[in-house]
N, C-alpha and C. Protein backbone atom coordinates (compact mmCIF):
# COMPACT_ATOMS: atom_id res chain seq x y z
N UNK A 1 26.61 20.66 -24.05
CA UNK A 1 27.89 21.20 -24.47
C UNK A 1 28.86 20.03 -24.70
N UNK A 2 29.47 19.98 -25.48
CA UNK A 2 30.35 18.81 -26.21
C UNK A 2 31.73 19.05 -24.93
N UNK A 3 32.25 18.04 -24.90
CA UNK A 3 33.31 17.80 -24.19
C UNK A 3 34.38 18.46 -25.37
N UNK A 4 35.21 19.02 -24.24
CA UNK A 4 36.87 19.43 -25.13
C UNK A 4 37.26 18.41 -25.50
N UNK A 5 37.90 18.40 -26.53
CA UNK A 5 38.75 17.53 -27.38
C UNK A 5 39.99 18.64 -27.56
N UNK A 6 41.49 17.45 -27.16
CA UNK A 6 42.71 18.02 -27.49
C UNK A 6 43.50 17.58 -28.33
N UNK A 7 44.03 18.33 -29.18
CA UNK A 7 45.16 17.39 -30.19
C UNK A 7 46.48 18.26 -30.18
N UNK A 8 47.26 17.55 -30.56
CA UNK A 8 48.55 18.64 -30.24
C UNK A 8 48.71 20.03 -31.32
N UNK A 9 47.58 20.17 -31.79
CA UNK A 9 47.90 21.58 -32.48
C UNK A 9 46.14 22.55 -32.17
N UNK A 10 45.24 21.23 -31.96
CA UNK A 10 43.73 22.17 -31.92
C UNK A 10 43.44 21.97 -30.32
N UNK A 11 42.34 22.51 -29.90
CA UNK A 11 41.32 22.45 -29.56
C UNK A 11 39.97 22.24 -30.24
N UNK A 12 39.19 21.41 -29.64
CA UNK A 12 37.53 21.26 -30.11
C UNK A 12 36.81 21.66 -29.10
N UNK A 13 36.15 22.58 -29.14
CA UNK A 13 34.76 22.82 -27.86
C UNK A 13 33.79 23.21 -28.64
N UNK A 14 32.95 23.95 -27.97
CA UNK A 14 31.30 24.33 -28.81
C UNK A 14 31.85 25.82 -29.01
N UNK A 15 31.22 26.22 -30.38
CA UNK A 15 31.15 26.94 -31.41
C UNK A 15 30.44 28.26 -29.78
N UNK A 16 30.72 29.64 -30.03
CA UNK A 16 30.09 30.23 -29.22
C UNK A 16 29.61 31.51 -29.93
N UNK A 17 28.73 32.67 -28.88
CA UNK A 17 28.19 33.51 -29.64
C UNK A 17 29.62 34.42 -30.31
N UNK A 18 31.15 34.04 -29.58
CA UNK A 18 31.77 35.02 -30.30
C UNK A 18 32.14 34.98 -31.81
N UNK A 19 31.69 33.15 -32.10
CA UNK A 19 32.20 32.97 -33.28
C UNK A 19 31.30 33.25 -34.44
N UNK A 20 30.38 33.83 -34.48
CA UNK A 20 29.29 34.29 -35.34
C UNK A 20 29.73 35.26 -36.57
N UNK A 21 30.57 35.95 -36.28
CA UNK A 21 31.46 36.62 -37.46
C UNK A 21 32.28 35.59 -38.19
N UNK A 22 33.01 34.76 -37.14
CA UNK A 22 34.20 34.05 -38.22
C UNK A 22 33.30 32.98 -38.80
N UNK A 23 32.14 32.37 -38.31
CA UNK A 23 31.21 31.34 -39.54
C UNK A 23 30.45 32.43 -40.56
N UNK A 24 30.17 33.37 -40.17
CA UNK A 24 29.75 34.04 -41.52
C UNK A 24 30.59 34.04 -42.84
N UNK A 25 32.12 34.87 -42.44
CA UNK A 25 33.31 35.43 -43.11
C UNK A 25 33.33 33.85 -43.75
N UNK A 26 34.00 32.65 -42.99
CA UNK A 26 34.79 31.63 -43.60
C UNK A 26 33.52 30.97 -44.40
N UNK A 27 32.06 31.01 -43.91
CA UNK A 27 30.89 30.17 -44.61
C UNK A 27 30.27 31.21 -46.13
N UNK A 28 31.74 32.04 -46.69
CA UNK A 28 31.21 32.84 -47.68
C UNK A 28 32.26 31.87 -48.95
N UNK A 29 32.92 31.61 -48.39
CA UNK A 29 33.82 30.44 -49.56
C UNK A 29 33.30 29.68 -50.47
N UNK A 30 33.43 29.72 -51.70
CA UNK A 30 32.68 29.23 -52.87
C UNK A 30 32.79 27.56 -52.82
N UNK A 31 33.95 26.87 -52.05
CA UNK A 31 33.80 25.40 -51.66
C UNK A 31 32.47 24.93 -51.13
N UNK A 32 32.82 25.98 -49.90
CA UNK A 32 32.58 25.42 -48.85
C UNK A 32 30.71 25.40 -49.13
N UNK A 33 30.54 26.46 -50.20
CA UNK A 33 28.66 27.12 -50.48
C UNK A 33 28.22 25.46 -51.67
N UNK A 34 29.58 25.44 -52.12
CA UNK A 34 29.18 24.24 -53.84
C UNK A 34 28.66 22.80 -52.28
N UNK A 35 29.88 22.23 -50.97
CA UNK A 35 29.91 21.33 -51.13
C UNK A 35 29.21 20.83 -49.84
N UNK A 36 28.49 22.08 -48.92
CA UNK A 36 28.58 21.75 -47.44
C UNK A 36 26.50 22.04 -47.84
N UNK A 37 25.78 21.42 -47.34
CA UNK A 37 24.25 22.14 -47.02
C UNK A 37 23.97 22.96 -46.10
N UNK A 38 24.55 24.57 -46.61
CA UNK A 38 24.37 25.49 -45.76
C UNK A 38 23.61 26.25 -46.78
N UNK A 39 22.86 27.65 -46.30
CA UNK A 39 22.01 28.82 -46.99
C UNK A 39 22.67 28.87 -47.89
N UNK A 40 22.08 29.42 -49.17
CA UNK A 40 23.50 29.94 -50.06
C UNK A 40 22.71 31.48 -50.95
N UNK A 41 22.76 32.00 -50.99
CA UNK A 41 23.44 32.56 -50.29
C UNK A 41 23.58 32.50 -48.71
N UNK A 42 25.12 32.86 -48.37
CA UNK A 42 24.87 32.58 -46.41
C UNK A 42 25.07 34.02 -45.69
N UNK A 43 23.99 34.28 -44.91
CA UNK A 43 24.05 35.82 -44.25
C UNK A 43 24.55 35.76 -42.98
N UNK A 44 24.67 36.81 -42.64
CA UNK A 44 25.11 36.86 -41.14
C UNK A 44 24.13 36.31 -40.74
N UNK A 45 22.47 36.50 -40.40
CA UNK A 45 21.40 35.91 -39.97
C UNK A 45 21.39 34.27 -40.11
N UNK A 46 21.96 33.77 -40.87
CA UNK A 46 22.13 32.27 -41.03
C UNK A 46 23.33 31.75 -39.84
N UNK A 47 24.51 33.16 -40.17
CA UNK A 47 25.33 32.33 -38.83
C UNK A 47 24.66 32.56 -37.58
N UNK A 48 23.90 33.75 -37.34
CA UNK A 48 23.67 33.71 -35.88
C UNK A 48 22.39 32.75 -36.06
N UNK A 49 21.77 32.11 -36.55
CA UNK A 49 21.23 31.23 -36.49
C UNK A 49 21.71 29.83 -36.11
N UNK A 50 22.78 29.66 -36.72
CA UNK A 50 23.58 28.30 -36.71
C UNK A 50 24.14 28.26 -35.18
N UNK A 51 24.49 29.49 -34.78
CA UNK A 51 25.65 29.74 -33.34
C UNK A 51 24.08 29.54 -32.21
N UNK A 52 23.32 30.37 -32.24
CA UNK A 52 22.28 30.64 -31.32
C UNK A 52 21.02 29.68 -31.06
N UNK A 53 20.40 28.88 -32.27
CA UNK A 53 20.03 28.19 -32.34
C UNK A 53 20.19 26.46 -32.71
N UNK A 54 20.84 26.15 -33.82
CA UNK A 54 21.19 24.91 -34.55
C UNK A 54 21.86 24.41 -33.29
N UNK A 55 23.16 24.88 -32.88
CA UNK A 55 24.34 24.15 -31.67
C UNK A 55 23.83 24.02 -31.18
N UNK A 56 23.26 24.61 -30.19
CA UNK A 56 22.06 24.76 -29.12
C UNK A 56 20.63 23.71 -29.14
N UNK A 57 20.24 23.27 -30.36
CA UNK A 57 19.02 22.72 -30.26
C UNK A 57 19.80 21.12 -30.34
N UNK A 58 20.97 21.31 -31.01
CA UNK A 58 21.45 19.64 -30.91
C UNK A 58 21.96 19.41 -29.48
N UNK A 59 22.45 19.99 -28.89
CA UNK A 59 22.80 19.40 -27.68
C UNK A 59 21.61 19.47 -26.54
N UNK A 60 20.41 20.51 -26.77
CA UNK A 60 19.16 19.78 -25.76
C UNK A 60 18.42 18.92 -26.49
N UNK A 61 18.57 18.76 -27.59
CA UNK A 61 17.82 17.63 -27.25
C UNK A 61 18.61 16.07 -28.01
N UNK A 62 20.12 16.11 -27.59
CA UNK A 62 21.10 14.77 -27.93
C UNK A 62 21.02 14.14 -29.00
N UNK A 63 20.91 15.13 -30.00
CA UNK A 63 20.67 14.58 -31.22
C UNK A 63 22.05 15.05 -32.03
N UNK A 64 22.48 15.74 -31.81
CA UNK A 64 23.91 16.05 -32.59
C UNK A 64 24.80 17.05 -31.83
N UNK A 65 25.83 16.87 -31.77
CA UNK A 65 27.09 17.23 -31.21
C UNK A 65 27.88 18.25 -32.53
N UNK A 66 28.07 19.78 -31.72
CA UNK A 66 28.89 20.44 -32.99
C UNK A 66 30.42 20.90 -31.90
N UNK A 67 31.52 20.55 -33.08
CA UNK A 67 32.93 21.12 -32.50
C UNK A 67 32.88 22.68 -33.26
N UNK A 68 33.62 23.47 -32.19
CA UNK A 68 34.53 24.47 -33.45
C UNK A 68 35.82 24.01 -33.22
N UNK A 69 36.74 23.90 -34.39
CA UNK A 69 38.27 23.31 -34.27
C UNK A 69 39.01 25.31 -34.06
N UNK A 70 39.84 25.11 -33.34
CA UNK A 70 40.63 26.19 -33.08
C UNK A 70 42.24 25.71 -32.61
N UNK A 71 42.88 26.52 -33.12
CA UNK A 71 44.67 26.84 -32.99
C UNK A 71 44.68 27.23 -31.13
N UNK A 72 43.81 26.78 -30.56
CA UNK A 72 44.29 26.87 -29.19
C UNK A 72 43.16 27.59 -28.46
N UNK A 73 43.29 27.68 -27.07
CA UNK A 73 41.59 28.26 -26.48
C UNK A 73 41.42 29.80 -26.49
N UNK A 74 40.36 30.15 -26.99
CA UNK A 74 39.92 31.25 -26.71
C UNK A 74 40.87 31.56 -28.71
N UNK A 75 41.32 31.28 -29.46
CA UNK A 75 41.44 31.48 -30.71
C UNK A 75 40.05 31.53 -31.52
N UNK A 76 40.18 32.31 -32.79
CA UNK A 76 39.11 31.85 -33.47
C UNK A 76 38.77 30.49 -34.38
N UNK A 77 37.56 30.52 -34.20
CA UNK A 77 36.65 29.33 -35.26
C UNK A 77 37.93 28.90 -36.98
N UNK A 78 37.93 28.07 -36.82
CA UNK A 78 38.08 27.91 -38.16
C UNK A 78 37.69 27.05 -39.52
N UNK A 79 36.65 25.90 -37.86
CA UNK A 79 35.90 25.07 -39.06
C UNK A 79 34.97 24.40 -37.97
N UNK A 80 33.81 23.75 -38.53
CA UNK A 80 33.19 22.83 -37.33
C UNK A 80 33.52 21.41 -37.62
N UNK A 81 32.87 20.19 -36.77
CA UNK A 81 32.63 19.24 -37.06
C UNK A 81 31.24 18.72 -36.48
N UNK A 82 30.48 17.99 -37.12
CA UNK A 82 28.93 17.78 -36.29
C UNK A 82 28.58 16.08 -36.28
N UNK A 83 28.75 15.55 -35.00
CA UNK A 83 28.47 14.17 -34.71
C UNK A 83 26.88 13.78 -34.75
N UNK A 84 26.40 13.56 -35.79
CA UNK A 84 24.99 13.42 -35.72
C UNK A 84 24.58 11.94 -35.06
N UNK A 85 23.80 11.79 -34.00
CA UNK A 85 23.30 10.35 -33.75
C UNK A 85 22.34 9.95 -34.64
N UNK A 86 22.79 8.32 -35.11
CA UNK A 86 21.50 7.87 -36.44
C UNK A 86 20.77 7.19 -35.24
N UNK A 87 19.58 6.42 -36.00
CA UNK A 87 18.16 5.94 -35.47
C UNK A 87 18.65 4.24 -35.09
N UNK A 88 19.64 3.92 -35.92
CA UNK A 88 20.31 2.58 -35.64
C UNK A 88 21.35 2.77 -34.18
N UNK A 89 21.11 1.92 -33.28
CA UNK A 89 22.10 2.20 -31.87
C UNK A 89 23.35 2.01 -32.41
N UNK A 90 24.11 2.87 -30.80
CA UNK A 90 25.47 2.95 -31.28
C UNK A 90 25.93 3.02 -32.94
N UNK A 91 25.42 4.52 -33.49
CA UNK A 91 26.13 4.60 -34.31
C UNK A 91 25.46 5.93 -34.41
N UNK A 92 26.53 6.94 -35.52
CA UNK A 92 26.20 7.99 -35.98
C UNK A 92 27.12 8.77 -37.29
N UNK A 93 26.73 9.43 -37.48
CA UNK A 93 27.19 10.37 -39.19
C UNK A 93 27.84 11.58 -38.84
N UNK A 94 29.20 11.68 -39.32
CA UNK A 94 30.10 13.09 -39.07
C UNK A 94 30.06 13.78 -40.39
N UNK A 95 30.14 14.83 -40.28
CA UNK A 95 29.95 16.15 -41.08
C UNK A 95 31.31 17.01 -40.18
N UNK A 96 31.88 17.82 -41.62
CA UNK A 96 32.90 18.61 -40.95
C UNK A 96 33.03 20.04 -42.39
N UNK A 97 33.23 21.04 -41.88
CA UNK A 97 33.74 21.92 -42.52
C UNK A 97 34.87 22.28 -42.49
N UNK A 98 35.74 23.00 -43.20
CA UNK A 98 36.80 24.29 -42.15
C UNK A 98 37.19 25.45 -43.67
N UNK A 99 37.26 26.34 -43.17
CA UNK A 99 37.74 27.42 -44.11
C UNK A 99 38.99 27.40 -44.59
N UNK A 100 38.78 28.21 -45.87
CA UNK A 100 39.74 27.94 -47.15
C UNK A 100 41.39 28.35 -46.64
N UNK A 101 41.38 29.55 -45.32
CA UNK A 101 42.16 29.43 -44.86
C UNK A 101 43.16 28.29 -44.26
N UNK A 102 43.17 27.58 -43.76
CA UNK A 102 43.13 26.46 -42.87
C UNK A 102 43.01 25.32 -43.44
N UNK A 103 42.69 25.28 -44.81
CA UNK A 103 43.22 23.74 -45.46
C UNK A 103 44.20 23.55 -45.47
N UNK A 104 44.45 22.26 -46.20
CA UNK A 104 45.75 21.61 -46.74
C UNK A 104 47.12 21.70 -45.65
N UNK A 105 46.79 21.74 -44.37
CA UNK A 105 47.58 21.90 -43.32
C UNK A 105 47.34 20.40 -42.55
N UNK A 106 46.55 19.30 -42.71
CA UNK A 106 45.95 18.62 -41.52
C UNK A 106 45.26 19.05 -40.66
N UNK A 107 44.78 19.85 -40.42
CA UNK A 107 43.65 20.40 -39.23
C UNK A 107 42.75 19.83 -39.17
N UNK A 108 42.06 19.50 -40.35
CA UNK A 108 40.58 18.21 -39.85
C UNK A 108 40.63 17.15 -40.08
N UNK A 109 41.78 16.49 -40.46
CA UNK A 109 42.81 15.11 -41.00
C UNK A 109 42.31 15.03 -38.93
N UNK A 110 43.10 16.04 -38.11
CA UNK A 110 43.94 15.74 -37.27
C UNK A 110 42.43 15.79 -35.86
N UNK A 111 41.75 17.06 -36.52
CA UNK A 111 40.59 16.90 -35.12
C UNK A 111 39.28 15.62 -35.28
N UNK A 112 39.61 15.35 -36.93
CA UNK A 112 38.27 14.05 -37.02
C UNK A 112 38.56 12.95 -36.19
N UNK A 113 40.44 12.88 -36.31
CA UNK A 113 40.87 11.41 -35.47
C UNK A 113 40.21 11.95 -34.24
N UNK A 114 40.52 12.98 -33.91
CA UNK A 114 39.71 13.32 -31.80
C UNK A 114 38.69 12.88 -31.81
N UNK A 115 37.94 12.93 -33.06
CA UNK A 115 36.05 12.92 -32.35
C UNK A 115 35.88 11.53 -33.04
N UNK A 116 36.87 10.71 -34.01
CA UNK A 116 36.20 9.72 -33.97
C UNK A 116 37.21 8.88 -32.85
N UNK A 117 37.68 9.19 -31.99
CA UNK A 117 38.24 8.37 -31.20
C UNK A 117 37.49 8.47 -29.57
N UNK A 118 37.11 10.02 -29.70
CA UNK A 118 36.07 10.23 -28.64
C UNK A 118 34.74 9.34 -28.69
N UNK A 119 34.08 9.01 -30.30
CA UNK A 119 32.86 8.32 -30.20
C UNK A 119 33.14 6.83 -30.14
N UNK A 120 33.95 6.61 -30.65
CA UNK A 120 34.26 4.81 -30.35
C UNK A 120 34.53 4.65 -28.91
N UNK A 121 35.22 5.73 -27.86
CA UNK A 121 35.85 5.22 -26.52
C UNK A 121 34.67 5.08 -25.61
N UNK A 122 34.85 3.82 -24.87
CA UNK A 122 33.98 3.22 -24.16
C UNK A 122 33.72 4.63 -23.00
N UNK A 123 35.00 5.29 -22.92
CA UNK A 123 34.64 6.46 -21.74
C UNK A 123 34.28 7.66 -22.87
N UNK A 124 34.08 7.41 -23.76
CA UNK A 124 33.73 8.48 -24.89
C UNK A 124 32.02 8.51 -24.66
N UNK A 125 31.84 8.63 -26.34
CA UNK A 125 30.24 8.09 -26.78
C UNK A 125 30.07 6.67 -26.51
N UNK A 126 31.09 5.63 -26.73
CA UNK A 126 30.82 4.17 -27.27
C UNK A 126 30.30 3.44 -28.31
N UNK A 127 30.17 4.27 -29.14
CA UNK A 127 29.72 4.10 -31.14
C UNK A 127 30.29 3.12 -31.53
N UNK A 128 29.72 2.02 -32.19
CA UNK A 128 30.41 1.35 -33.04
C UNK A 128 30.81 1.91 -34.59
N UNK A 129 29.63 2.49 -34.76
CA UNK A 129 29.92 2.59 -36.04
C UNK A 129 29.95 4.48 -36.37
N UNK A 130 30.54 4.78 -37.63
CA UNK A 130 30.14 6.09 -38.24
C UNK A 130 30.03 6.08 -39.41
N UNK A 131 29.40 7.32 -39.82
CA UNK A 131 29.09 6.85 -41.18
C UNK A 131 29.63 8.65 -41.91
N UNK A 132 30.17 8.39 -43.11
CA UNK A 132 30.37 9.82 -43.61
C UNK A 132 29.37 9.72 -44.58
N UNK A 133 28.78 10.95 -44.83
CA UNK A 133 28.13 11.42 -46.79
C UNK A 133 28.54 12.41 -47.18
N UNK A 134 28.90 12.54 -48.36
CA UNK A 134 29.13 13.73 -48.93
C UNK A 134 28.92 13.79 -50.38
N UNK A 135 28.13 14.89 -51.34
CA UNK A 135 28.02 15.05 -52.77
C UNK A 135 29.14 13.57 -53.26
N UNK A 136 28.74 13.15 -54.47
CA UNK A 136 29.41 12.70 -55.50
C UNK A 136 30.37 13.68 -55.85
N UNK A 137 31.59 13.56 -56.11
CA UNK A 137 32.62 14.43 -56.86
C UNK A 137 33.42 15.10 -56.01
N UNK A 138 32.61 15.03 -54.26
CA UNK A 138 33.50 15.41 -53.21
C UNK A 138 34.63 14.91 -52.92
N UNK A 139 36.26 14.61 -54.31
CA UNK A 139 37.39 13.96 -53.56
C UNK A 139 37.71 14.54 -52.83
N UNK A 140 38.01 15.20 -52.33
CA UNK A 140 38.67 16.00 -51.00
C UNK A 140 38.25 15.65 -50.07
N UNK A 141 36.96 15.53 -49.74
CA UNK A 141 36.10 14.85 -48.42
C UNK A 141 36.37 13.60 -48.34
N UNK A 142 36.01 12.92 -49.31
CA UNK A 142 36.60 11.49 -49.70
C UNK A 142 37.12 10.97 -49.53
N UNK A 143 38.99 11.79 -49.73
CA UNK A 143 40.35 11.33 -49.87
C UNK A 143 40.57 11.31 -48.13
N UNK A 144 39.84 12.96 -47.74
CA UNK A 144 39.71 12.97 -46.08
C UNK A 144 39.58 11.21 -45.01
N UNK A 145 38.04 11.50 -45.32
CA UNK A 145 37.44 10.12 -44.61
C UNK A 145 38.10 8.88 -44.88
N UNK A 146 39.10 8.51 -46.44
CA UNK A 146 39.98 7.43 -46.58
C UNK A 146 41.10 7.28 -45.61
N UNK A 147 41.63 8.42 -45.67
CA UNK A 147 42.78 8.72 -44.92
C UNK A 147 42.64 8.41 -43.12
N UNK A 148 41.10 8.59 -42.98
CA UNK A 148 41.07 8.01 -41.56
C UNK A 148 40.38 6.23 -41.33
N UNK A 149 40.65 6.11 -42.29
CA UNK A 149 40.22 4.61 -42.48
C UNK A 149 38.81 4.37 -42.99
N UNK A 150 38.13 5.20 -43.07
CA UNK A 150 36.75 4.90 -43.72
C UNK A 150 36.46 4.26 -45.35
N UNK A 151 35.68 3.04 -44.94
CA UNK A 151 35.64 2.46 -46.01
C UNK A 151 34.63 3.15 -47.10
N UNK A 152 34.82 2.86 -48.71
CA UNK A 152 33.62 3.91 -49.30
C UNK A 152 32.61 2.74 -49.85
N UNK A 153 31.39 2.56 -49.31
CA UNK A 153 30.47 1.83 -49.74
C UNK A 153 29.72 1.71 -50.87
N UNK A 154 29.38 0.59 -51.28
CA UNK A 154 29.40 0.15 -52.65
C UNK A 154 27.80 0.18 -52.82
N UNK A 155 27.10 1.02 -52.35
CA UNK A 155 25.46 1.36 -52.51
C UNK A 155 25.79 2.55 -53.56
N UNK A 156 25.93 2.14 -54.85
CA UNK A 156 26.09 3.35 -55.91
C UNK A 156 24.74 4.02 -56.09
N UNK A 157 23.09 3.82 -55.41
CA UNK A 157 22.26 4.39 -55.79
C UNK A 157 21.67 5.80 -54.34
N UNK A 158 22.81 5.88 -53.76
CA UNK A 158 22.22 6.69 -52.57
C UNK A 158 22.72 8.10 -53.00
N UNK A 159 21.66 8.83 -52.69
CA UNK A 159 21.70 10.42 -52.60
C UNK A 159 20.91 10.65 -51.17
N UNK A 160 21.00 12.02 -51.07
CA UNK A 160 20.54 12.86 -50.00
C UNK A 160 19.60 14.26 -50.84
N UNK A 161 18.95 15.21 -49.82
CA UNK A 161 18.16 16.35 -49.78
C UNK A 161 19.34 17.19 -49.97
N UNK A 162 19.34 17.95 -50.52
CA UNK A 162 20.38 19.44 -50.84
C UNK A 162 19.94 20.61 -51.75
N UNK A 163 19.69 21.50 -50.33
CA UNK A 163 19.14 22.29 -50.78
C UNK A 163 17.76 22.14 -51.58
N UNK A 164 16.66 20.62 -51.15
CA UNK A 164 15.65 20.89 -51.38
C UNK A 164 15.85 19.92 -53.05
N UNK A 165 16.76 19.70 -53.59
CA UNK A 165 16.59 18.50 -54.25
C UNK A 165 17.65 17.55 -54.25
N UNK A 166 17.22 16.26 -54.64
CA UNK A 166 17.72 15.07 -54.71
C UNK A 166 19.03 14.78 -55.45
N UNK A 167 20.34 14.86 -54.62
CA UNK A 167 21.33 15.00 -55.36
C UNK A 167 22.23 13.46 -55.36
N UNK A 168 23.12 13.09 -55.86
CA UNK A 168 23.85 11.75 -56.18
C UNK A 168 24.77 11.84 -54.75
N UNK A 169 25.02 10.97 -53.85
CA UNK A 169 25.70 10.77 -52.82
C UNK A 169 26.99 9.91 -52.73
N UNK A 170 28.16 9.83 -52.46
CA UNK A 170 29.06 8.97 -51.58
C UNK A 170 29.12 8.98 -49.98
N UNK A 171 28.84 7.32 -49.89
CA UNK A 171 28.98 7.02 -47.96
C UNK A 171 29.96 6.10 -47.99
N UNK A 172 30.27 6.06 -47.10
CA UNK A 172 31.42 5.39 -46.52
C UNK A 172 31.28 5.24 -44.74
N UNK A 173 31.89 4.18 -44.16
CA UNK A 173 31.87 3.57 -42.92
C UNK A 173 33.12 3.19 -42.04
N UNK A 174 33.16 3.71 -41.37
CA UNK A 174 34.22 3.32 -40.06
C UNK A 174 33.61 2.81 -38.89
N UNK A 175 34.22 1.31 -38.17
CA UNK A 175 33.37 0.55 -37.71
C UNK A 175 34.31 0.96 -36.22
N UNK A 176 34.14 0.91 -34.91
CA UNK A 176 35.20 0.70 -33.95
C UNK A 176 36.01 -0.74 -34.16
């Protein structure tokens, strides 16, 4: 189970079985289906998959860390964030969603600073490094990860798996 994270407007804890409706509802957004590697179509069976299994299998076996960001405790879901550990020490890859509701406010401007300040702190994770990816053409994610200092790396030939084929990638790096 991920440690709470506080910021003066969220909470971060682990995603729970109550939030299985609000990742269905908010993971039906035509952004969020073009820009995030989730089912697409996405069913309820995909969220209670994601809530019951996915959260659950990253934290036994310490391979990835998921937040739900919320307006305060016991509020609903309104987006995740997922600290993946890479194969290189001290370091790992953030992934974040949040629903169409809940943009353009700072909300994941404001909970990414928590978790990347949680993985750099020596009483944190102790990460040196992180790494973002996201589609080519993702400015919004982009402009995101700039805004928290992440540099965008100049490997113009990297893509990733999506949805099963080989699509054009932007990474970028934030070092502690």
């Amino acid at each position: 189970m991920p440690p709470v994270l506080l910021t003066a407007r969220l909470v971060l804890d682990a995603p729970n079985d109550g939030d299985t409706q609000a990742v269905f509802e908010l993971c039906q957004d035509p952004e969020i289906q073009h820009w995030v590697p989730i089912a697409s179509p996405f069913r309820l069976s995909d969220a209670e998959f994601f809530i019951t299994s996915y959260v659950r299998h990253g934290e036994l076996s310490n391979s990835y860390t998921t937040w739900a960001l919320r307006e305060g405790a016991g509020e609903p879901l309104e987006g995740t964030i997922e600290l993946r550990r890479d194969m290189a020490p001290a370091s790992a890859s953030i992934g974040c969603w949040i629903g169409a509701p809940y943009r353009r406010r700072g909300l994941m401007k404001e909970a990414l600073s928590a978790v990347t300040e949680h993985a750099f702190a020596t009483d944190g994770l102790g990460l040196k490094r992180l790494r973002w990816q996201g589609l080519a053409g993702n400015a919004g994610s982009a402009a995101l990860a700039g805004a928290l200092g992440f540099t965008l790396d100049a490997d113009a030939g990297t893509s990733f798996d999506f949805r099963g084929e080989q699509r054009a990638a932007w990474t970028a790096t934030l070092r502690a």
